[in-house]
C-alpha atoms as a PDB file:
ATOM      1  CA  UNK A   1      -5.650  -7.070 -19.837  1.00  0.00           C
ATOM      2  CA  UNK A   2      -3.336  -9.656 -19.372  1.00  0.00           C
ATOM      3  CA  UNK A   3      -1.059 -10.676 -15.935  1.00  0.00           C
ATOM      4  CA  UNK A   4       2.105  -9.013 -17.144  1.00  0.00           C
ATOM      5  CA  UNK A   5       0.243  -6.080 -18.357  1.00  0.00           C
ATOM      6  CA  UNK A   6      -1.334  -5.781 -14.880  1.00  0.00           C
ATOM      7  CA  UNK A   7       2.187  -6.301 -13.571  1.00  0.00           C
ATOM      8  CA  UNK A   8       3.542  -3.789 -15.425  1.00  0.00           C
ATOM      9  CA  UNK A   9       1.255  -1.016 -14.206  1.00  0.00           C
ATOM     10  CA  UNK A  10       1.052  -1.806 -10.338  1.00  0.00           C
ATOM     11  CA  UNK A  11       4.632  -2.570 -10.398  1.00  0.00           C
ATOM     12  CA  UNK A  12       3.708  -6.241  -8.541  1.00  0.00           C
ATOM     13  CA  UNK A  13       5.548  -9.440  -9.672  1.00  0.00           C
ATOM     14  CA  UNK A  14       3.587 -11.989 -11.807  1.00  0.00           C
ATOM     15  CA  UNK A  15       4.258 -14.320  -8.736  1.00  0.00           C
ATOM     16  CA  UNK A  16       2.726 -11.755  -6.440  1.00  0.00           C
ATOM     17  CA  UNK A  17      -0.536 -10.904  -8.084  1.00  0.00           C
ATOM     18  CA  UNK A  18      -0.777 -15.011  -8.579  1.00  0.00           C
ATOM     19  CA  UNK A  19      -0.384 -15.491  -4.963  1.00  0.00           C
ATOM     20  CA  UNK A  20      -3.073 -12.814  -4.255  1.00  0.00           C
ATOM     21  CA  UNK A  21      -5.606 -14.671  -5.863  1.00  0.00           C
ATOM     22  CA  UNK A  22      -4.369 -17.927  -4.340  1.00  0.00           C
ATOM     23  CA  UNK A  23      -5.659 -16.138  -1.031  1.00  0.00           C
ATOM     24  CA  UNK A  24      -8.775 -14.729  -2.498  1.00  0.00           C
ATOM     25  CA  UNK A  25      -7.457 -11.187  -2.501  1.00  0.00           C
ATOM     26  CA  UNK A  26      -8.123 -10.425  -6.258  1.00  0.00           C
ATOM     27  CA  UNK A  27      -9.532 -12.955  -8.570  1.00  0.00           C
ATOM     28  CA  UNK A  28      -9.053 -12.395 -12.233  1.00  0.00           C
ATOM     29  CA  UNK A  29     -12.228 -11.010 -13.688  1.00  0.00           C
ATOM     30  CA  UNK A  30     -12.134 -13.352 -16.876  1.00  0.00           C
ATOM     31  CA  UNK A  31     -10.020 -15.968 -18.595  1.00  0.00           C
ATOM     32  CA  UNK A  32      -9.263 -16.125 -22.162  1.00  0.00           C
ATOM     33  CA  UNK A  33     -10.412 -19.186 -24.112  1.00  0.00           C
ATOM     34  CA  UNK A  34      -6.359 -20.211 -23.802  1.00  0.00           C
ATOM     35  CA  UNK A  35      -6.957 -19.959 -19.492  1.00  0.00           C
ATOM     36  CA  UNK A  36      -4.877 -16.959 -19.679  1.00  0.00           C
ATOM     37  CA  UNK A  37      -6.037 -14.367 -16.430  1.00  0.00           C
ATOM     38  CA  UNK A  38      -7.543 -11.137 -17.833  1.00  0.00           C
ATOM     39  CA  UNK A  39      -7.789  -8.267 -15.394  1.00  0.00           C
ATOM     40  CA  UNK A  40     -10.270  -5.192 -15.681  1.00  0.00           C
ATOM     41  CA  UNK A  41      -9.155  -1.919 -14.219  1.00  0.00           C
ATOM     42  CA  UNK A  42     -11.368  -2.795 -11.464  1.00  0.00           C
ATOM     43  CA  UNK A  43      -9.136  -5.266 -10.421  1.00  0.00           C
ATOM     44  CA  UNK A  44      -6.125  -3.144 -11.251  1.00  0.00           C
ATOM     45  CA  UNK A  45      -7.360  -0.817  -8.676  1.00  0.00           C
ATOM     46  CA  UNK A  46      -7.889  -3.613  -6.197  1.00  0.00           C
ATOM     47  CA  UNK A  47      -4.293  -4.532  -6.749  1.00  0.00           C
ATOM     48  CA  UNK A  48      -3.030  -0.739  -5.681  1.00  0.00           C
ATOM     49  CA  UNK A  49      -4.736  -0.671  -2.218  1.00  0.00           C
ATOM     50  CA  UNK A  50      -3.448  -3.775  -1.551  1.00  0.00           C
ATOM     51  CA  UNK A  51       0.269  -2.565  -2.995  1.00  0.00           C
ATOM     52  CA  UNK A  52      -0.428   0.265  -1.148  1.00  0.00           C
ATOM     53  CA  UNK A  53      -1.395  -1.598   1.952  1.00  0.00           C
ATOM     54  CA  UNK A  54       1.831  -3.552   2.407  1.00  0.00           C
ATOM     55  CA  UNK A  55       4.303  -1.253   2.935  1.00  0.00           C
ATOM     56  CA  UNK A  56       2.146   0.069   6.162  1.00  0.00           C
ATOM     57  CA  UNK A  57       2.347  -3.607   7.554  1.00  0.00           C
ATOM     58  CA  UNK A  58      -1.517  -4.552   6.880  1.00  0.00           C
ATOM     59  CA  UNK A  59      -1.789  -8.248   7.034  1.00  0.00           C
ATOM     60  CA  UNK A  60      -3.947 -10.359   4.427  1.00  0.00           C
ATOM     61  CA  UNK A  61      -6.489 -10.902   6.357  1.00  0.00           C
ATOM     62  CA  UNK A  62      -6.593  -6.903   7.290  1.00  0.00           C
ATOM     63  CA  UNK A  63      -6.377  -6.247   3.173  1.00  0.00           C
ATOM     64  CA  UNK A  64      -9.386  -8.920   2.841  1.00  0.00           C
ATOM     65  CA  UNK A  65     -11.663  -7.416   5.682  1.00  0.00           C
ATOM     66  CA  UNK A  66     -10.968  -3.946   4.076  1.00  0.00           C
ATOM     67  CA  UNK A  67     -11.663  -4.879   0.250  1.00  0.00           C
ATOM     68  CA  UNK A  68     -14.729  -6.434   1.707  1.00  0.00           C
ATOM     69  CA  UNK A  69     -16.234  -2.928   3.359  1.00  0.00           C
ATOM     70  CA  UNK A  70     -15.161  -0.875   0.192  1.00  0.00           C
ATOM     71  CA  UNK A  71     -16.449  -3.565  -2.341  1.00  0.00           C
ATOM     72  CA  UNK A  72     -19.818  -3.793  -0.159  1.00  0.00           C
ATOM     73  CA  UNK A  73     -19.988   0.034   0.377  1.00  0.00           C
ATOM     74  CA  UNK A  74     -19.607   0.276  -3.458  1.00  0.00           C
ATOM     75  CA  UNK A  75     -22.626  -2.542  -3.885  1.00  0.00           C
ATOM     76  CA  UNK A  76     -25.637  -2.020  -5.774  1.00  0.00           C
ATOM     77  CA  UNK A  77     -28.101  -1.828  -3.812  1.00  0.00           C
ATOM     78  CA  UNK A  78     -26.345   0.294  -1.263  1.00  0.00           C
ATOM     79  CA  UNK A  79     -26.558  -1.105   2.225  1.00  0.00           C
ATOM     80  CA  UNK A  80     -28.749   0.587   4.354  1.00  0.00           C
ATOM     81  CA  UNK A  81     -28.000   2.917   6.452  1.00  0.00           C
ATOM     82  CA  UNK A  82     -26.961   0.847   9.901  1.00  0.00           C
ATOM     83  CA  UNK A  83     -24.672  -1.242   8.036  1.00  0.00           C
ATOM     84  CA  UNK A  84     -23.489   1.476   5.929  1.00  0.00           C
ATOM     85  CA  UNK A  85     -22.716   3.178   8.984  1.00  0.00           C
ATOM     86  CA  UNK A  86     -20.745   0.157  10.482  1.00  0.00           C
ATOM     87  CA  UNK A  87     -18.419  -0.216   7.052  1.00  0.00           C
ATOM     88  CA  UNK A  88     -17.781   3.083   6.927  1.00  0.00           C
ATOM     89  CA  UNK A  89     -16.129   2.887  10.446  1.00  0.00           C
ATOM     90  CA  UNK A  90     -14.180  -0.282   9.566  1.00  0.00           C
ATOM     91  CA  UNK A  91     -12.896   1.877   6.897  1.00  0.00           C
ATOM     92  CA  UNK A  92     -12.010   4.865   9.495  1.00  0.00           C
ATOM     93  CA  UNK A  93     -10.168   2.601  11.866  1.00  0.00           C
ATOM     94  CA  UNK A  94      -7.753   1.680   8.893  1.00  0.00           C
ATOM     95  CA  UNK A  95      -7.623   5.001   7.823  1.00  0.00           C
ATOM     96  CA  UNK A  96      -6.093   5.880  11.218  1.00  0.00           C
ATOM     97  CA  UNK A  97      -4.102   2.431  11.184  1.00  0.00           C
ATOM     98  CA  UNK A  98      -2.679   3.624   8.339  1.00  0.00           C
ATOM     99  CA  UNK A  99      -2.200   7.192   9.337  1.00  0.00           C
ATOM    100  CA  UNK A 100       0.014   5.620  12.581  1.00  0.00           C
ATOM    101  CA  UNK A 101       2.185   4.029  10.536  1.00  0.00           C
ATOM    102  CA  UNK A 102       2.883   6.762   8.194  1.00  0.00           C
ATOM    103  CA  UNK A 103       4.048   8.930  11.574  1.00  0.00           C
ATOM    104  CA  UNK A 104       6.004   5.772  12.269  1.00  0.00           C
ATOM    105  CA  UNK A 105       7.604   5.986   8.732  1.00  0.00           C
ATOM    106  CA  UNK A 106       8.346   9.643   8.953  1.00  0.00           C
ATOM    107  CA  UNK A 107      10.221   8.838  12.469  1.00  0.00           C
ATOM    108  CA  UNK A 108      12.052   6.105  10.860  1.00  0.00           C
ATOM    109  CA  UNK A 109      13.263   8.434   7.931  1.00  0.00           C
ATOM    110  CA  UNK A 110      14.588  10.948  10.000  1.00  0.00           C
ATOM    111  CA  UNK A 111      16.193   8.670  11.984  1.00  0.00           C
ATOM    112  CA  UNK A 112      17.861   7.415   9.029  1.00  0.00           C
ATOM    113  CA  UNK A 113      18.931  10.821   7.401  1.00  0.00           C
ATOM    114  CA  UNK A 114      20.142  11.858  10.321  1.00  0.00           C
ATOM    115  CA  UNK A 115      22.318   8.300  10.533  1.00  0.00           C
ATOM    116  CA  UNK A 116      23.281   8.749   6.533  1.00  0.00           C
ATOM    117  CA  UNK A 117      24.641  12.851   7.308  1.00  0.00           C
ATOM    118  CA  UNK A 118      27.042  11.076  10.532  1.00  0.00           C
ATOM    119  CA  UNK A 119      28.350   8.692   8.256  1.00  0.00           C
ATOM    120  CA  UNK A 120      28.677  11.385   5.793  1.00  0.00           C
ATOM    121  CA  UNK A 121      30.678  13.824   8.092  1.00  0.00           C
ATOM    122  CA  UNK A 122      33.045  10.901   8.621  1.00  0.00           C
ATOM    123  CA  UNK A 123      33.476  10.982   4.869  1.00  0.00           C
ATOM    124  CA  UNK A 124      34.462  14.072   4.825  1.00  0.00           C
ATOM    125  CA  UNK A 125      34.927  15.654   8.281  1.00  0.00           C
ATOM    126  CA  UNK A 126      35.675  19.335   7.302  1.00  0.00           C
ATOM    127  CA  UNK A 127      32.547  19.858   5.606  1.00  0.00           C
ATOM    128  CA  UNK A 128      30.770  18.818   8.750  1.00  0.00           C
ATOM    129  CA  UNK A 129      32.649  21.208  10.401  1.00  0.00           C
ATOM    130  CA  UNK A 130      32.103  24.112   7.959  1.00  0.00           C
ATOM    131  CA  UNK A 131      28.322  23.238   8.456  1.00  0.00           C
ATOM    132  CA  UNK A 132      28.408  23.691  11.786  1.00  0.00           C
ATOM    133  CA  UNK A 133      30.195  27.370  11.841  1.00  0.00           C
ATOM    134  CA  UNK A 134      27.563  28.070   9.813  1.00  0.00           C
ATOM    135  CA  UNK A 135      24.381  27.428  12.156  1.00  0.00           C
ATOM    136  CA  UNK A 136      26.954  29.383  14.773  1.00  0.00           C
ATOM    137  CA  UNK A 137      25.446  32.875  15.466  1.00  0.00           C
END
């Protein structure tokens, strides 16, 4: 498929996915004989761990090392079993990275709710007020 197809589905900007493969983060499995990019879902995929990576604060270079244990635990041959062992651990550690910052996220939404209701009793001050009679015993 084409860039803006690819686009499309991991909801990246054309300029986005470009500048991933300017860093070597996803390179276009093909080009068409017009040097138009063509993606496989392979490299769709790719593109959604890295999406997915963002958000949590992962760095490039943190994206790269990870792609690089999941592409080499998916190798053919398989690694054997010390390095297998080692990869898999690189992928634990960002598991729990990654499980940190969701915690982090959940904190920060609360905190935010809780911000958006104040403003919201300001709004409208007797509807805070009935809400609170009603948590009275």
């Amino acid at each position: 498929m084409q860039i803006g197809e690819v686009a499309a589905r991991t909801e990246l900007s054309l300029r986005t996915i470009r500048h991933y493969e300017d860093t070597g983060l996803v390179i276009p499995s093909a080009r068409s004989q017009g040097g138009f990019r063509l993606y496989t879902e392979a490299d769709v995929a790719r593109l959604m761990v890295i999406r997915r990576m963002k958000p949590l604060g992962f760095t490039l270079d943190q994206m790269r090392d990870l792609l690089d244990a999941t592409d080499r635990l998916d190798h053919d041959p398989a690694p054997d079993a010390d390095e297998r062992a080692a990869l898999l651990e690189r992928v634990r550690a960002y598991r729990e990275a990654a499980l940190e910052q969701v915690e982090k996220l959940r904190v920060q939404l609360s905190r935010a709710e809780e911000f958006a209701a104040t403003l919201g009793s300001r709004l409208d001050p007797k509807a805070a007020q009935r809400r609170k009679d009603e948590v009275r015993p």
